[in-house]
Protein backbone atom coordinates (compact mmCIF):
# COMPACT_ATOMS: atom_id res chain seq x y z
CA UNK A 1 16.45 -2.70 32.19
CA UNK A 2 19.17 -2.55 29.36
CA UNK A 3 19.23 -6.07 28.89
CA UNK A 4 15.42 -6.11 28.71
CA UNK A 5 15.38 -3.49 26.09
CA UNK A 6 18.41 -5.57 23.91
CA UNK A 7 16.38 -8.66 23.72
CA UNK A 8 13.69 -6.89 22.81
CA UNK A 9 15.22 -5.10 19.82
CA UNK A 10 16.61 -8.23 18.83
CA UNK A 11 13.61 -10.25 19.22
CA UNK A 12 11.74 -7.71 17.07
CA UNK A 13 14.72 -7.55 14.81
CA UNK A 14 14.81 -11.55 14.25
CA UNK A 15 10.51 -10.92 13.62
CA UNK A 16 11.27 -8.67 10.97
CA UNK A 17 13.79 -10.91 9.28
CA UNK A 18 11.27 -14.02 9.73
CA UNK A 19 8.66 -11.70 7.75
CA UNK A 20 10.65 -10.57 5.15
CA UNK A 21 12.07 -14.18 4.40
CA UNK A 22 8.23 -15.52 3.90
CA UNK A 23 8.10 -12.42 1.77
CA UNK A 24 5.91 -10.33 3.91
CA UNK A 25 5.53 -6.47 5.45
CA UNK A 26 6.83 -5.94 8.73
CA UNK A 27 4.51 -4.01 10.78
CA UNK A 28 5.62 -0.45 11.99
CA UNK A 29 7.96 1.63 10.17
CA UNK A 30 6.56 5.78 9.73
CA UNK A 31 3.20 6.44 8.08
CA UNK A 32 3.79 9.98 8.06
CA UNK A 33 5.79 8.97 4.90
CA UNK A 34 3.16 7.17 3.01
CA UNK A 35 0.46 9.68 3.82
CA UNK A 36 2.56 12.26 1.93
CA UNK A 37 2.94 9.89 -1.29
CA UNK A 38 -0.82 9.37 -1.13
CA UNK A 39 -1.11 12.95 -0.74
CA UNK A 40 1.11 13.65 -3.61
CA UNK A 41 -0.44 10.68 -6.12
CA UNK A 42 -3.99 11.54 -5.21
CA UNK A 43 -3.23 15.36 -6.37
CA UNK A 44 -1.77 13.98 -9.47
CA UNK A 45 -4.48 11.66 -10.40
CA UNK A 46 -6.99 14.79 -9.59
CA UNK A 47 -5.28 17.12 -11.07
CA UNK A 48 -7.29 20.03 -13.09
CA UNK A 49 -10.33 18.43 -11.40
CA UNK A 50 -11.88 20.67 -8.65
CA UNK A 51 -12.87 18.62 -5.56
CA UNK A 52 -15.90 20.62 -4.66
CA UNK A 53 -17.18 19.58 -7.94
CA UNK A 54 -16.38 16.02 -7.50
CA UNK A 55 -18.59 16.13 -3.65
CA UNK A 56 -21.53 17.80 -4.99
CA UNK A 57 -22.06 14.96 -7.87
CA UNK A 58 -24.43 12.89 -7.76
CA UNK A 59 -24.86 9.57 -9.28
CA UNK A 60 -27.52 8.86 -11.72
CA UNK A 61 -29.33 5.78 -12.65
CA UNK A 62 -28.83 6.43 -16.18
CA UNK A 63 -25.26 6.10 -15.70
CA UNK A 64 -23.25 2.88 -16.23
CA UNK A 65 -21.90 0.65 -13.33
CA UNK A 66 -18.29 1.49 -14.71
CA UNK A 67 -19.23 5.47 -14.61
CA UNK A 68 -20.88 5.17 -10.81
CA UNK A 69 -17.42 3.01 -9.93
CA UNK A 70 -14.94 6.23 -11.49
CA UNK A 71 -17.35 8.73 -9.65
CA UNK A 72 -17.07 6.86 -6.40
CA UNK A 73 -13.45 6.25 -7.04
CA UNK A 74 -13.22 9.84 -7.25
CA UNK A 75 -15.24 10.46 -4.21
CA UNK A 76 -13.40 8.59 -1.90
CA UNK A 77 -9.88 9.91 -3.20
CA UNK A 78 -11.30 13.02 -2.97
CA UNK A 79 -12.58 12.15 1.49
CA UNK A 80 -8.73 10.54 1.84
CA UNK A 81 -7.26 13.44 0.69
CA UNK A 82 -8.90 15.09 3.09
CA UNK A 83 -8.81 13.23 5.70
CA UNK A 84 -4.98 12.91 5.37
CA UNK A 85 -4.22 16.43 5.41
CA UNK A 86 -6.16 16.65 8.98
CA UNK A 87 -2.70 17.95 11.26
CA UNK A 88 -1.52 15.76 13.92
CA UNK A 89 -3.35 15.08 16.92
CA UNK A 90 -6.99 15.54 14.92
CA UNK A 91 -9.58 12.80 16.48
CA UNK A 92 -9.75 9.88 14.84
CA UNK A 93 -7.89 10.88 12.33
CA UNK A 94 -6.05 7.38 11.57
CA UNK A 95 -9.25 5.06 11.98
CA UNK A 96 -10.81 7.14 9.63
CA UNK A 97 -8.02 7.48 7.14
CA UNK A 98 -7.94 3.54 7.49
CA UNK A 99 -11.39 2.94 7.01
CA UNK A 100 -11.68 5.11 3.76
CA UNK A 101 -8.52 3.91 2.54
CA UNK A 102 -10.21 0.26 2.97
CA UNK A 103 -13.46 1.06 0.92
CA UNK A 104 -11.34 2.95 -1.67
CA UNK A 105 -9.11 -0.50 -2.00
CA UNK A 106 -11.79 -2.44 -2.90
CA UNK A 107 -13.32 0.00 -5.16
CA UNK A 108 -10.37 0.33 -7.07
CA UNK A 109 -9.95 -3.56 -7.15
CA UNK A 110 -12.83 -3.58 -8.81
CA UNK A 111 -12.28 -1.01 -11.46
CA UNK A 112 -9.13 -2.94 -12.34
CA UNK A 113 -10.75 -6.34 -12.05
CA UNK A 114 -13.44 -4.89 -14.53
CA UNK A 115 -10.66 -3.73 -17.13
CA UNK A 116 -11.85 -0.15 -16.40
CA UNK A 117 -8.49 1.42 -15.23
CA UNK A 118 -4.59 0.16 -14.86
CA UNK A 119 -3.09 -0.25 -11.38
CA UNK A 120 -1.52 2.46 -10.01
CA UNK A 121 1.19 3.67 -7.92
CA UNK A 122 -1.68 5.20 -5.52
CA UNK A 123 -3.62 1.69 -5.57
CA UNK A 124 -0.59 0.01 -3.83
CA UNK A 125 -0.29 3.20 -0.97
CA UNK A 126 -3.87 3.50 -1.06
CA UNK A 127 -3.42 -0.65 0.20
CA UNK A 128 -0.54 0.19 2.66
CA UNK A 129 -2.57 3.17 4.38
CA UNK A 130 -5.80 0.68 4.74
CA UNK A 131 -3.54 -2.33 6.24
CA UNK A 132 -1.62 -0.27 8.68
């Protein structure tokens, strides 16, 4: 069994090394770490907003596409941070954390695309936590 387990750590390690010289992520590594950055950047980029506020908007049809994109954007930050703060062992917690980190990519993608915002710090953990 111990030379079962040595091949494969070095079979994974030589993986690793092949995916970092293409310039790639290896998968694995601890996503307890990056939930706590996105925790931490989300309640920076919401801070002195009240999230209760931010779920009982609604969007209007008077508003601009830009405005419904920052309202959404908000939104979904808003579900993530929720979702991520779920303790260990809650149902579904990661495929749900995924999926809403997925939608809140591409929403932010687009606000950038659009000139509407910079990219942040939280846009590229927001993009780990959706491709993990």
């Amino acid at each position: 069994m111990a030379s079962t387990v040595r091949a494969m750590w070095w079979g994974r390690k030589r993986y690793v090394e092949y995916l970092h010289a293409g310039g790639q992520k290896a998968p694995g590594g601890r996503p307890s770490r990056i939930r706590l950055a996105v925790i931490e950047e989300a309640e920076k980029e919401l801070a002195g907003l009240d999230p209760e506020t931010i779920l009982a908007t609604e969007t209007s049809e008077e508003m601009s596409e830009v405005e419904k994109l920052a309202d959404l954007d908000r939104y979904g930050v808003v579900l993530l941070l929720d979702e991520l703060r779920l303790p260990v062992g809650s149902r579904n917690r990661n495929r749900t954390a995924i999926r809403l980190a997925w939608n809140l990519a591409e929403i932010r993608y687009d606000r950038v695309e659009g000139g509407d915002k910079q990219r942040s710090r939280l846009d590229e953990l927001i993009e780990d936590v959706a491709t993990c």
